[in-house]
C-alpha atoms as a PDB file:
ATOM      1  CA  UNK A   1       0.000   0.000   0.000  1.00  0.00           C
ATOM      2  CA  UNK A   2       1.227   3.428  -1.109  1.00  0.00           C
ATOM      3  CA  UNK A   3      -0.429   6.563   1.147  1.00  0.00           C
ATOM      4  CA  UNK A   4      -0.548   9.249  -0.792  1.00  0.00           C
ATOM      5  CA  UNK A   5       0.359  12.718   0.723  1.00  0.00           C
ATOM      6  CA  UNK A   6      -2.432  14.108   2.837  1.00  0.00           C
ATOM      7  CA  UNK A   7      -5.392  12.563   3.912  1.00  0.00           C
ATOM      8  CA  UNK A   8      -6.685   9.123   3.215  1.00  0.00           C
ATOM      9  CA  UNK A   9      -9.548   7.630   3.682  1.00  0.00           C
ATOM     10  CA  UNK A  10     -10.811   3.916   3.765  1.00  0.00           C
ATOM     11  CA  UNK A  11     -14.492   3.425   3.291  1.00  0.00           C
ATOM     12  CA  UNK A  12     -16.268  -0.171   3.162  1.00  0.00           C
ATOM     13  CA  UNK A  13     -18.698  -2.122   5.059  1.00  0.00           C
ATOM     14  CA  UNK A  14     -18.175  -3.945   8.223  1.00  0.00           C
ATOM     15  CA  UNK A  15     -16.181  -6.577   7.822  1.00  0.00           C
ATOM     16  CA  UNK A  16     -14.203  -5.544   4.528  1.00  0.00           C
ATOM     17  CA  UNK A  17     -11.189  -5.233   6.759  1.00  0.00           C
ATOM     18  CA  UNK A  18     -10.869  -2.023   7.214  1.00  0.00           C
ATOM     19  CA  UNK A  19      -9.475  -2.437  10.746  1.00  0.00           C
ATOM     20  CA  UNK A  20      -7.019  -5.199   9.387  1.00  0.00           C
ATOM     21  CA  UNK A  21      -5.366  -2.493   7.673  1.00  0.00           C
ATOM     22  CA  UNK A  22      -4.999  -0.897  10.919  1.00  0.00           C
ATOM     23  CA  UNK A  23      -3.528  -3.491  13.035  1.00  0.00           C
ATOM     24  CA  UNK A  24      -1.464  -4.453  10.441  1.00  0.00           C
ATOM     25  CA  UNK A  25       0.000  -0.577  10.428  1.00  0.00           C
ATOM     26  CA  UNK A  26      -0.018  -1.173  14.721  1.00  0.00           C
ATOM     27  CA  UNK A  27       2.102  -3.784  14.498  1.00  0.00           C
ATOM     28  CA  UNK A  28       5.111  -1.363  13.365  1.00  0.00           C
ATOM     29  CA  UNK A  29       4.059   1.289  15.802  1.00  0.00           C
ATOM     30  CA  UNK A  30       5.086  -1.478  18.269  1.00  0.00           C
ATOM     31  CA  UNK A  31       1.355  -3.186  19.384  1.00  0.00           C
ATOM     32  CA  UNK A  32       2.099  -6.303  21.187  1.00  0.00           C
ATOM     33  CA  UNK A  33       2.275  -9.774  19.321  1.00  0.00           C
ATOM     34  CA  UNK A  34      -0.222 -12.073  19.404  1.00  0.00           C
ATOM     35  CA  UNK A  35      -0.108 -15.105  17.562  1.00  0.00           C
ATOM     36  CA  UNK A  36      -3.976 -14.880  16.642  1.00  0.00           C
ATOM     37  CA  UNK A  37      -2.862 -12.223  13.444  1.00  0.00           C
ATOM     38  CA  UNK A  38      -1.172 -14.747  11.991  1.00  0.00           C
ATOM     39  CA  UNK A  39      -2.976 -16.635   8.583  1.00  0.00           C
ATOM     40  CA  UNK A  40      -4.346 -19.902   9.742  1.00  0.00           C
ATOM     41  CA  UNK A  41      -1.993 -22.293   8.522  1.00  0.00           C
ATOM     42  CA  UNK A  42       1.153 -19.737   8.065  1.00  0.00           C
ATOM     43  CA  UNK A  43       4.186 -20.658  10.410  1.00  0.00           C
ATOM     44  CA  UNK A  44       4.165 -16.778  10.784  1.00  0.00           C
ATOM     45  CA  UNK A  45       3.344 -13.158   9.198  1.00  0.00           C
ATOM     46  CA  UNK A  46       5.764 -10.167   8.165  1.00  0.00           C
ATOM     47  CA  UNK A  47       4.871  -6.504   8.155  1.00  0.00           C
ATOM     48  CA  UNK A  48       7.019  -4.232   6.494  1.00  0.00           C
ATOM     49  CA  UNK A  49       6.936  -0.256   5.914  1.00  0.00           C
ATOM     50  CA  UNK A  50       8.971   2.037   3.951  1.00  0.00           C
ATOM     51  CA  UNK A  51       8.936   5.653   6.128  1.00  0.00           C
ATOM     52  CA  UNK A  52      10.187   8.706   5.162  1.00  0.00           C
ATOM     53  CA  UNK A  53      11.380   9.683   9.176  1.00  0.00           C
ATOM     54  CA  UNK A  54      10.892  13.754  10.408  1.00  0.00           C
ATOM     55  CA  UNK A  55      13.540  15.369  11.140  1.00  0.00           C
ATOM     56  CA  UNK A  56      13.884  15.623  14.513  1.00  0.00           C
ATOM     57  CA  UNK A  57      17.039  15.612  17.193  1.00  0.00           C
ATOM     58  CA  UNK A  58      15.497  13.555  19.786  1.00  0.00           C
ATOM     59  CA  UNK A  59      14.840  10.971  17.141  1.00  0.00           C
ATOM     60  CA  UNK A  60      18.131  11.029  15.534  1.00  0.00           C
ATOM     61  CA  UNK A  61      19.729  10.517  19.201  1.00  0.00           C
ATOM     62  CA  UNK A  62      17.861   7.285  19.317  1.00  0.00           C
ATOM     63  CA  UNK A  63      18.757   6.511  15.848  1.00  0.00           C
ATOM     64  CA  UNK A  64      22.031   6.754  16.430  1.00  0.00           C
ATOM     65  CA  UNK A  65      22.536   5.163  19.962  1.00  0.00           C
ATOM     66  CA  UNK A  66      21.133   2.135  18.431  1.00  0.00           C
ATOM     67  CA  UNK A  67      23.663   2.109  15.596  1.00  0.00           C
ATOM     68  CA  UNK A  68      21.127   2.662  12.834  1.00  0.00           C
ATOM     69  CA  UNK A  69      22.540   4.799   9.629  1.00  0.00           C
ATOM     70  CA  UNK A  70      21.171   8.376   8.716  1.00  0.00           C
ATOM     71  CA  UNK A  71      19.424   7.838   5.407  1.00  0.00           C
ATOM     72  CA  UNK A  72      16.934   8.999   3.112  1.00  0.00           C
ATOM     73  CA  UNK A  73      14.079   6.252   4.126  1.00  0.00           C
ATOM     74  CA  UNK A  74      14.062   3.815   6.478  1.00  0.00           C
ATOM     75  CA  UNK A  75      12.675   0.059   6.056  1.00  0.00           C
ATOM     76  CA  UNK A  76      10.781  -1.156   9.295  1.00  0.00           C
ATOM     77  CA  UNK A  77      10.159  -4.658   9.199  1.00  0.00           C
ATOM     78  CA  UNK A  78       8.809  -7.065  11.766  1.00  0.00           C
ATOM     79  CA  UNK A  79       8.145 -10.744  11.753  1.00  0.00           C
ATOM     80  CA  UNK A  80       5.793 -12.266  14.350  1.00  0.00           C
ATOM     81  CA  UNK A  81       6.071 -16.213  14.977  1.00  0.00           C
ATOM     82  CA  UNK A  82       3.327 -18.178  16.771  1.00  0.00           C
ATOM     83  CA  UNK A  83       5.087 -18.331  19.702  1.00  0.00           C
ATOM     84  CA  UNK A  84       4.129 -14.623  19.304  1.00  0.00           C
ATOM     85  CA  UNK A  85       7.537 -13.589  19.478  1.00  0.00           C
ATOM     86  CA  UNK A  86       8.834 -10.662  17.297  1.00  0.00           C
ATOM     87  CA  UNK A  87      11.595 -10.081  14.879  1.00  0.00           C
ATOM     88  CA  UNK A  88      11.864  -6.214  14.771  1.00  0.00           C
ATOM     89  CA  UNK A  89      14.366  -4.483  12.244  1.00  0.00           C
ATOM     90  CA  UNK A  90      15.245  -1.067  10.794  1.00  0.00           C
ATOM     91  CA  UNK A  91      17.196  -1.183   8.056  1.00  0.00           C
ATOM     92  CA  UNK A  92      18.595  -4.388   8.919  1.00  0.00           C
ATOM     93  CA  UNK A  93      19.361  -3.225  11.979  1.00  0.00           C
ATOM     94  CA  UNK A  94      18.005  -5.181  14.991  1.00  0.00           C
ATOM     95  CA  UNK A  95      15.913  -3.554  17.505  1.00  0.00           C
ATOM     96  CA  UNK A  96      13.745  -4.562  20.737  1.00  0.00           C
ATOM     97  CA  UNK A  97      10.004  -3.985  20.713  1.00  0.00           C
ATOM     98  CA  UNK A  98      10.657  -0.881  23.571  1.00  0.00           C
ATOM     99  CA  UNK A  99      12.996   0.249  21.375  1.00  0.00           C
ATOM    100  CA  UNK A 100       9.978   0.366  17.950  1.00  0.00           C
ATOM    101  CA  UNK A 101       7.957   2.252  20.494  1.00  0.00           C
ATOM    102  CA  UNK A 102      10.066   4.815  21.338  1.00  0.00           C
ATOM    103  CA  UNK A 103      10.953   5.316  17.925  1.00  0.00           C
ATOM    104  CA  UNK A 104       7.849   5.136  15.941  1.00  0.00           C
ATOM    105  CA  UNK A 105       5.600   7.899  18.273  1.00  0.00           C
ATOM    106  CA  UNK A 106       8.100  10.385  17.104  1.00  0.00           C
ATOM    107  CA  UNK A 107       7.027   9.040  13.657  1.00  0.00           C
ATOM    108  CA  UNK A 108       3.145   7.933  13.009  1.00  0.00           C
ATOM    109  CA  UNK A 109       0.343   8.278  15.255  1.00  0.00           C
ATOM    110  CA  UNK A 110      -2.774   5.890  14.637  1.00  0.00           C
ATOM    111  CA  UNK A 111      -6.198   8.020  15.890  1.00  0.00           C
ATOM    112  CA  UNK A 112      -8.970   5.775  17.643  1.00  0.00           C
ATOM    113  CA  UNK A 113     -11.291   6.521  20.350  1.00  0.00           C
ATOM    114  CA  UNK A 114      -9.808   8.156  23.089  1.00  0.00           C
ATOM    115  CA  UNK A 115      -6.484   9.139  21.129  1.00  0.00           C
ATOM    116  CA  UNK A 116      -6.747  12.539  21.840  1.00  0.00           C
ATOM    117  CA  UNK A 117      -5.058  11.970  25.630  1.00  0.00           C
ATOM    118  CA  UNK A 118      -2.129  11.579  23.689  1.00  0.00           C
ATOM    119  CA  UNK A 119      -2.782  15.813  23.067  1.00  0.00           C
ATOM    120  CA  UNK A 120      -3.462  16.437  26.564  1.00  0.00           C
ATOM    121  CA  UNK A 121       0.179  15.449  27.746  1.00  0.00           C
ATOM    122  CA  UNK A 122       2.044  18.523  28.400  1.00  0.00           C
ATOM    123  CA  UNK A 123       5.610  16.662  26.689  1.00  0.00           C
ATOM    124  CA  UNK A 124       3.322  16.064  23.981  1.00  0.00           C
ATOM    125  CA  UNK A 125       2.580  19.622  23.428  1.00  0.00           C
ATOM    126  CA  UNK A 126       5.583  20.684  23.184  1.00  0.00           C
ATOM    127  CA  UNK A 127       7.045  18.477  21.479  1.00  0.00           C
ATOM    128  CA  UNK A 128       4.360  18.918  18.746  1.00  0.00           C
ATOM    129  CA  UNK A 129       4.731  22.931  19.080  1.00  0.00           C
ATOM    130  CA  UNK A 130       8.737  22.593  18.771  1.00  0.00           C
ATOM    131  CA  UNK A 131       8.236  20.821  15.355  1.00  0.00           C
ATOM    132  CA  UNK A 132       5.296  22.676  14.060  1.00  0.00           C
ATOM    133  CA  UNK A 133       7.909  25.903  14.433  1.00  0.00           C
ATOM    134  CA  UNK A 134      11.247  24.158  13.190  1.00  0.00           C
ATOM    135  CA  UNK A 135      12.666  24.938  16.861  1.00  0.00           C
ATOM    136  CA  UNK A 136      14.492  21.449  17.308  1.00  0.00           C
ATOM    137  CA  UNK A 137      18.008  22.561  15.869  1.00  0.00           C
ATOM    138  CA  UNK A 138      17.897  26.189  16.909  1.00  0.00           C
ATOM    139  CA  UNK A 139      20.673  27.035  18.903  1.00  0.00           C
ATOM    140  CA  UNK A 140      19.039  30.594  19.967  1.00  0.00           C
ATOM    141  CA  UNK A 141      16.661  27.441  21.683  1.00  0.00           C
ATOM    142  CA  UNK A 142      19.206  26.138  23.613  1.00  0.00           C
ATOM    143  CA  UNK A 143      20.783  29.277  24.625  1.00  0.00           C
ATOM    144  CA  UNK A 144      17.245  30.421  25.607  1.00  0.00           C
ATOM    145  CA  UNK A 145      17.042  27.318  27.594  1.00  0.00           C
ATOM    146  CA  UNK A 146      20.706  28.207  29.447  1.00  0.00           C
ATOM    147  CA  UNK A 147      19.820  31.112  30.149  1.00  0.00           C
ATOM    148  CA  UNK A 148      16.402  30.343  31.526  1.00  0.00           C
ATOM    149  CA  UNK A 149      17.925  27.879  34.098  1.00  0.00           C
ATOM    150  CA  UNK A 150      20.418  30.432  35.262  1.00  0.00           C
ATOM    151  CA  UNK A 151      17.262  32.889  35.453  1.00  0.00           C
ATOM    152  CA  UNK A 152      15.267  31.096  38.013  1.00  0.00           C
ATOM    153  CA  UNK A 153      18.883  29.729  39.871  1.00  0.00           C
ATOM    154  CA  UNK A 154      19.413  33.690  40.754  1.00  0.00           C
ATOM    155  CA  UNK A 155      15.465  34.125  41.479  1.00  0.00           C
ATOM    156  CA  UNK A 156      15.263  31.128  43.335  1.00  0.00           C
ATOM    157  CA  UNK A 157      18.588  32.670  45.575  1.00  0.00           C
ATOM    158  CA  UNK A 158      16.953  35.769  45.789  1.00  0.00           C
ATOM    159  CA  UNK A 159      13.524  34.571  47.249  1.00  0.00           C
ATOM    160  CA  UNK A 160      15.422  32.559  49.735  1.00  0.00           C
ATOM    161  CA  UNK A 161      17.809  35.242  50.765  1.00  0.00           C
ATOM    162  CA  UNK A 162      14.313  37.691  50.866  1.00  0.00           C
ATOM    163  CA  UNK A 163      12.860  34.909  53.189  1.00  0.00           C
ATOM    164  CA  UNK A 164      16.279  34.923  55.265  1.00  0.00           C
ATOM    165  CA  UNK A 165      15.839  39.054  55.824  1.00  0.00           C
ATOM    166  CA  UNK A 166      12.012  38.816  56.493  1.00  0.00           C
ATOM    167  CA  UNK A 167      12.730  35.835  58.924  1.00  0.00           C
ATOM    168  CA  UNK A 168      15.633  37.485  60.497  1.00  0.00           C
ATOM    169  CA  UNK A 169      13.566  40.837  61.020  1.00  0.00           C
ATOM    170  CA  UNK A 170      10.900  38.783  62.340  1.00  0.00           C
ATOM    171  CA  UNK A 171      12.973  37.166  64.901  1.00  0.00           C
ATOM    172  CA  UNK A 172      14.437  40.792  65.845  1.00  0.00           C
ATOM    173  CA  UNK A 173      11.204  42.008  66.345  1.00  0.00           C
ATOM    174  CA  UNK A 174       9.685  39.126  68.222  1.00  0.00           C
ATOM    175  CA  UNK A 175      13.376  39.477  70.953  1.00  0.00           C
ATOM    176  CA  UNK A 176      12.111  42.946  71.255  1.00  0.00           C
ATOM    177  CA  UNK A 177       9.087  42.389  72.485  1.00  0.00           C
ATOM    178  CA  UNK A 178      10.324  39.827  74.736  1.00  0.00           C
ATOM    179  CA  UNK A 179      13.170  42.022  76.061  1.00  0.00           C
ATOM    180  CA  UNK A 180      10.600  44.426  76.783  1.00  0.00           C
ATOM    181  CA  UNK A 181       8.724  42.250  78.700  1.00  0.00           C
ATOM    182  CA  UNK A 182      11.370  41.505  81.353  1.00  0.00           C
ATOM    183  CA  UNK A 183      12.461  44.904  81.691  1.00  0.00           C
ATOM    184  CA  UNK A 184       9.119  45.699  82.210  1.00  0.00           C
ATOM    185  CA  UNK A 185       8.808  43.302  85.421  1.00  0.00           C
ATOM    186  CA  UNK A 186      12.425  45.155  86.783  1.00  0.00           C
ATOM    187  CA  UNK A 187      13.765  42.016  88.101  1.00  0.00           C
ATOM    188  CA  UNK A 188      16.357  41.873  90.756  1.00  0.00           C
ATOM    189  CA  UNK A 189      19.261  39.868  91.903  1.00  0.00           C
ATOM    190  CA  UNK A 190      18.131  37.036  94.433  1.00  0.00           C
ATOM    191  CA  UNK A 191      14.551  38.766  94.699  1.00  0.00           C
ATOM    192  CA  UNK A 192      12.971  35.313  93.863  1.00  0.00           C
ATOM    193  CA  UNK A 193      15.268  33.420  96.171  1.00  0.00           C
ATOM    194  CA  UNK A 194      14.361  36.256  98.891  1.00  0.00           C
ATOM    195  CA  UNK A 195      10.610  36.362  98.470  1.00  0.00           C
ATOM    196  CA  UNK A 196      10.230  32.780  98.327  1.00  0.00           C
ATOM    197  CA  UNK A 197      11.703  32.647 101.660  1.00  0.00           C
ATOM    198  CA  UNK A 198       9.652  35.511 102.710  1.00  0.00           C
ATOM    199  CA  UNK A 199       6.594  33.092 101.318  1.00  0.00           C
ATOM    200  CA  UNK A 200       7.738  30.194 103.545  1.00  0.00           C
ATOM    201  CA  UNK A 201       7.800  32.511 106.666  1.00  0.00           C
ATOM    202  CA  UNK A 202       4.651  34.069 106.382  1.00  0.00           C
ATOM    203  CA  UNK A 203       2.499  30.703 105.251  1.00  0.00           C
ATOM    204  CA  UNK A 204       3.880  28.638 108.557  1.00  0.00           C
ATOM    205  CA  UNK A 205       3.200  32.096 110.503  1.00  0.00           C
ATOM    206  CA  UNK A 206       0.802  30.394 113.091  1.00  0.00           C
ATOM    207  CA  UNK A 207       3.449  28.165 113.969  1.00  0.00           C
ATOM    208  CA  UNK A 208       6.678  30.253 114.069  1.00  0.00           C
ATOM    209  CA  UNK A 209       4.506  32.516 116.399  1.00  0.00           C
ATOM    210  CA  UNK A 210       3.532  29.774 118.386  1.00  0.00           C
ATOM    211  CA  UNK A 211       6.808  28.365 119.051  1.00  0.00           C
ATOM    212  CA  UNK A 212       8.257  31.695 119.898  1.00  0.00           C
ATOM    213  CA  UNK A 213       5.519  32.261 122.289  1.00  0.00           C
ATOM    214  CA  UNK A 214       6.596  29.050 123.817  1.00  0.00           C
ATOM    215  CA  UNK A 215       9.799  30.150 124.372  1.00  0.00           C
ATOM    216  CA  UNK A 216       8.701  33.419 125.861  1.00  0.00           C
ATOM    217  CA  UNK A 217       6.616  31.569 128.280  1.00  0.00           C
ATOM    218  CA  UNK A 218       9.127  29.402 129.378  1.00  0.00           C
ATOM    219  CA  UNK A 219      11.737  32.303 129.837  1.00  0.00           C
ATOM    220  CA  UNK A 220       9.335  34.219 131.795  1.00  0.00           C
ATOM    221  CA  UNK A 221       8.059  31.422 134.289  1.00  0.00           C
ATOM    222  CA  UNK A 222       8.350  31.123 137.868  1.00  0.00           C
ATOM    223  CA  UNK A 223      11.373  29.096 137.471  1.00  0.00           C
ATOM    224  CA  UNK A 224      12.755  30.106 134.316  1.00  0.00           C
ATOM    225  CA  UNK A 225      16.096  28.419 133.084  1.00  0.00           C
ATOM    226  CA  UNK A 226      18.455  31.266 133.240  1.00  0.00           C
ATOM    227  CA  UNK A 227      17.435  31.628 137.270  1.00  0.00           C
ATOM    228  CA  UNK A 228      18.208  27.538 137.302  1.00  0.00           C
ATOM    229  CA  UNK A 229      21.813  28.654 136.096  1.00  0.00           C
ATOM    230  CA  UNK A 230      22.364  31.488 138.159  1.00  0.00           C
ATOM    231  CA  UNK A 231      21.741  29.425 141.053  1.00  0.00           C
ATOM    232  CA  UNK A 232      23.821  26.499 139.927  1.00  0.00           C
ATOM    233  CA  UNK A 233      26.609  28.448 138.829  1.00  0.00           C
ATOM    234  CA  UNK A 234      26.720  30.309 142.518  1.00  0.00           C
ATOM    235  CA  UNK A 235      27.000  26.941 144.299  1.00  0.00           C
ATOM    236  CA  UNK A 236      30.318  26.020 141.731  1.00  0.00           C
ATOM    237  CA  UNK A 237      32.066  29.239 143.102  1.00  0.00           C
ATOM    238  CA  UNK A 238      32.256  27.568 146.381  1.00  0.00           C
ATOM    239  CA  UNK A 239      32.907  24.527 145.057  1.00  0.00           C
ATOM    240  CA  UNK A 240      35.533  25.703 142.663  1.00  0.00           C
ATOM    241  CA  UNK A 241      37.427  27.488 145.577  1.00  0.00           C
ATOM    242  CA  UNK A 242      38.061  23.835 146.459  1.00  0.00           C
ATOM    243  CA  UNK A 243      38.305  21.983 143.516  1.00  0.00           C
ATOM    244  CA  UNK A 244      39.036  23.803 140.006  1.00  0.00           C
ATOM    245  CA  UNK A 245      37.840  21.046 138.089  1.00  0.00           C
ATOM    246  CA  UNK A 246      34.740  22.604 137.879  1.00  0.00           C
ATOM    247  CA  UNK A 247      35.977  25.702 136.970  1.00  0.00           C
ATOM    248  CA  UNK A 248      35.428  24.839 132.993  1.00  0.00           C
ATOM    249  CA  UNK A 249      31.536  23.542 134.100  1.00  0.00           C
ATOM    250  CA  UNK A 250      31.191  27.144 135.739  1.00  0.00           C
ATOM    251  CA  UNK A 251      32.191  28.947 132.640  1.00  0.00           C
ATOM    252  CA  UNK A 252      30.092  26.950 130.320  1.00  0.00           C
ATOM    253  CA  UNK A 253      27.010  27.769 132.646  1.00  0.00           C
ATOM    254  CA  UNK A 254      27.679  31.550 132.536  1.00  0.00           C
ATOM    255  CA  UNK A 255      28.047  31.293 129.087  1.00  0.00           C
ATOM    256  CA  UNK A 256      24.517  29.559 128.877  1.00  0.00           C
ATOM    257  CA  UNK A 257      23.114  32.197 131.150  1.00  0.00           C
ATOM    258  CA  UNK A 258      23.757  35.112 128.436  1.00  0.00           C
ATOM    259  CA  UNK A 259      22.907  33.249 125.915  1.00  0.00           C
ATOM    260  CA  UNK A 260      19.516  32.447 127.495  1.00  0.00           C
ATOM    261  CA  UNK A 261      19.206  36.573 128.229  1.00  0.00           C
ATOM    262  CA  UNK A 262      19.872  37.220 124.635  1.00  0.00           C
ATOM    263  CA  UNK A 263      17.348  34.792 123.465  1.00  0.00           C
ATOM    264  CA  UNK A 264      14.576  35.712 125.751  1.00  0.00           C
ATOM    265  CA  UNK A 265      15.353  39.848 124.560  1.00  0.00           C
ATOM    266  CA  UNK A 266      15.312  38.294 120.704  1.00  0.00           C
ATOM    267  CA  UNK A 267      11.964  36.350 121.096  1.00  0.00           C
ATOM    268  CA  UNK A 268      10.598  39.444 122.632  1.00  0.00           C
ATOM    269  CA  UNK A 269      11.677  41.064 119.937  1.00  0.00           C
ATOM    270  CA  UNK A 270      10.037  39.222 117.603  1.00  0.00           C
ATOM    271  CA  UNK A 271       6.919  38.382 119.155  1.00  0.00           C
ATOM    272  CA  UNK A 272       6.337  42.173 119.348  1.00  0.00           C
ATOM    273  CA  UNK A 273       7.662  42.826 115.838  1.00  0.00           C
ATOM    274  CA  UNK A 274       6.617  40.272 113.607  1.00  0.00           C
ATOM    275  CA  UNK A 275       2.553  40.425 112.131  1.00  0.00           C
ATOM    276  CA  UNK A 276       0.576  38.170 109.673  1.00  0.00           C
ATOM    277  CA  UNK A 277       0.401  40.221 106.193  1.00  0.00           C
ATOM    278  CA  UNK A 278      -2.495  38.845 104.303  1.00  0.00           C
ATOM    279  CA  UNK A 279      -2.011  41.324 101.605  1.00  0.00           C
ATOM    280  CA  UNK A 280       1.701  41.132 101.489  1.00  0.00           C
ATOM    281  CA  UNK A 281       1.613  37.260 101.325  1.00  0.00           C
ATOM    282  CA  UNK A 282      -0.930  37.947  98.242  1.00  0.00           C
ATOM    283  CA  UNK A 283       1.673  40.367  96.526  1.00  0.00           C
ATOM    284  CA  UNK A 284       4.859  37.730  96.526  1.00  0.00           C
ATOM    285  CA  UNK A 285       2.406  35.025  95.255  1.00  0.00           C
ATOM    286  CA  UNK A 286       1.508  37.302  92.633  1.00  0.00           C
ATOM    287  CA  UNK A 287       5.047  38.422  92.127  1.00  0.00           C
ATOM    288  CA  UNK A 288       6.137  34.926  92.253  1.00  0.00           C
ATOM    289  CA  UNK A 289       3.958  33.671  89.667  1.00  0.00           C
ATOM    290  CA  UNK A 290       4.607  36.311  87.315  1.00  0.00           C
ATOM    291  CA  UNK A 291       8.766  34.823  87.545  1.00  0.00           C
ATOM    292  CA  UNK A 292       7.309  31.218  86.966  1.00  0.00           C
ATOM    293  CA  UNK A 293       5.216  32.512  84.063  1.00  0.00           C
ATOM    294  CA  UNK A 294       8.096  33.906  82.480  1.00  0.00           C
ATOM    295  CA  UNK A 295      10.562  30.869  83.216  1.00  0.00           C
ATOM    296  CA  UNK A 296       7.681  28.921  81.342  1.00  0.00           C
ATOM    297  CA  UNK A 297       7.634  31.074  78.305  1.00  0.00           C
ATOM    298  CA  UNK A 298      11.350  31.795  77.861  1.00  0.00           C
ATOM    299  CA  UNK A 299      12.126  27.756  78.621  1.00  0.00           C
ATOM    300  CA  UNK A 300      13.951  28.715  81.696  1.00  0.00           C
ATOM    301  CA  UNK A 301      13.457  25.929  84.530  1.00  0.00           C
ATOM    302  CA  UNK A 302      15.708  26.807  87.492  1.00  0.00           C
ATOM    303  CA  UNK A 303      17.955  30.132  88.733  1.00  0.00           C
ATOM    304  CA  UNK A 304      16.777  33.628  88.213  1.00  0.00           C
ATOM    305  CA  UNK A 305      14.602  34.548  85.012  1.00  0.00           C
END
């Protein structure tokens, strides 16, 4: 069969063989073998076509990695067996079926239902747009292509340096606000450390002032201790006239004495001095929660904020 250039058309009724035609044609485009094509009887069936190839570069890469001569037209041959193996050959030159399938869509197209998905593949399109212009051995193409790449390698580094500065003045802005934050709670060395042992006084109040009254009480009694020493310690200076070995005993007792004086003015002291603050207990809570908040926000788990 000889196609003309242009269109051409093959009319008959169902059953002429029309489709034959077709499938025969399929068979170079690199449709899988089957051995039902083959002429009942025949040990196996050849299809050969004569094609004047485009000219295109991709093509003539695969061409000539496969070792297959430039030339004017090209022979495509292929002979299916009934084991429905293939013998596939251009120009003598043997191919694999993958390889007649790469090959011949740069070639021939054959349009059935649903063929036009073929059109909706964006390689397609451009490969189809490339030809239709003559654009496949245009170097001004390639150098446009260079160029491009370089184009959006500099855009691409300038968007991510851009990102870098916003990011950066971000961050700035964000260590502001959180340096004026702190300032604004005008922390001080140790205050923490101070006011939470100011907290730990003034919660066990009731029982510090108990204890102290204690004291007081049994400083002040009939018999208090320091009169017990003052007593004892008189009866060692006789005693010590005799025998200094209880000279050291005496001196440890005096020492007692004052130190049970100095007490008894220190409780009283404090007993008269010291006073539960409801509202100042409620101010170091407050102050104190306001150092935990920010030791929560700023990661900080122990020390000063």
């Amino acid at each position: 069969m000889d196609f003309s250039k242009g269109m051409t058309v093959f009319t008959g009724e169902s059953g002429a063989g029309k489709s034959k035609i077709i499938e025969a044609v399929s068979y170079l485009e690199g449709r899988r073998a089957s051995a039902d094509d083959i002429r009942y009887g025949s040990s196996g069936a050849v299809i050969e076509g004569v094609f004047d190839f485009p000219v295109n570069d991709k093509l003539t890469s695969m061409l000539n990695s496969l070792g297959i001569v430039e030339d004017e037209l090209y022979i495509v041959r292929r002979e299916v067996m009934t084991s429905s193996k293939s013998l596939i050959k251009i120009n003598n030159q043997m191919i694999t079926l993958n390889n007649l399938k790469q090959i011949m869509e740069l070639v021939l197209s054959i349009h059935s239902q649903s063929s036009q998905a073929a059109v909706l593949q964006k390689s397609e399109q451009i490969e189809y747009l490339d030809r239709y212009i003559g654009l496949g051995k245009e170097s001004i193409f390639t150098e446009y292509q260079k160029h491009y790449k370089s184009y959006q390698s500099v855009k691409k580094r300038i968007e991510e340096l851009e990102y870098k500065d916003r990011n950066r003045l971000t961050q700035l802005e964000l260590l502001k606000m959180q340096q004026a934050e702190i300032s604004a709670l005008e922390l001080k060395e140790d205050e923490e450390e101070e006011l939470e042992q100011e907290l730990e006084f003034l919660s066990n109040y009731e029982n510090i002032h108990g204890a102290l009254s204690r004291i007081k009480a049994l400083l002040v009694s009939e018999y208090p201790p320091q009169g017990m020493l003052y007593d004892i310690n008189q009866s060692l200076d006789t005693v010590t006239k005799f025998d200094e070995s209880y000279t050291s005993y005496r001196d440890t007792l005096t020492d007692a004495y004052y130190l049970l004086t100095e007490l008894n003015t220190q409780v009283s002291n404090d007993l008269s001095s010291i006073d539960y603050d409801a509202e100042r207990l409620n101010s170091i809570q407050s102050r104190l929660n306001q150092f935990n908040q920010l030791k929560r926000k700023f990661t900080k788990t122990s020390g000063t904020p």
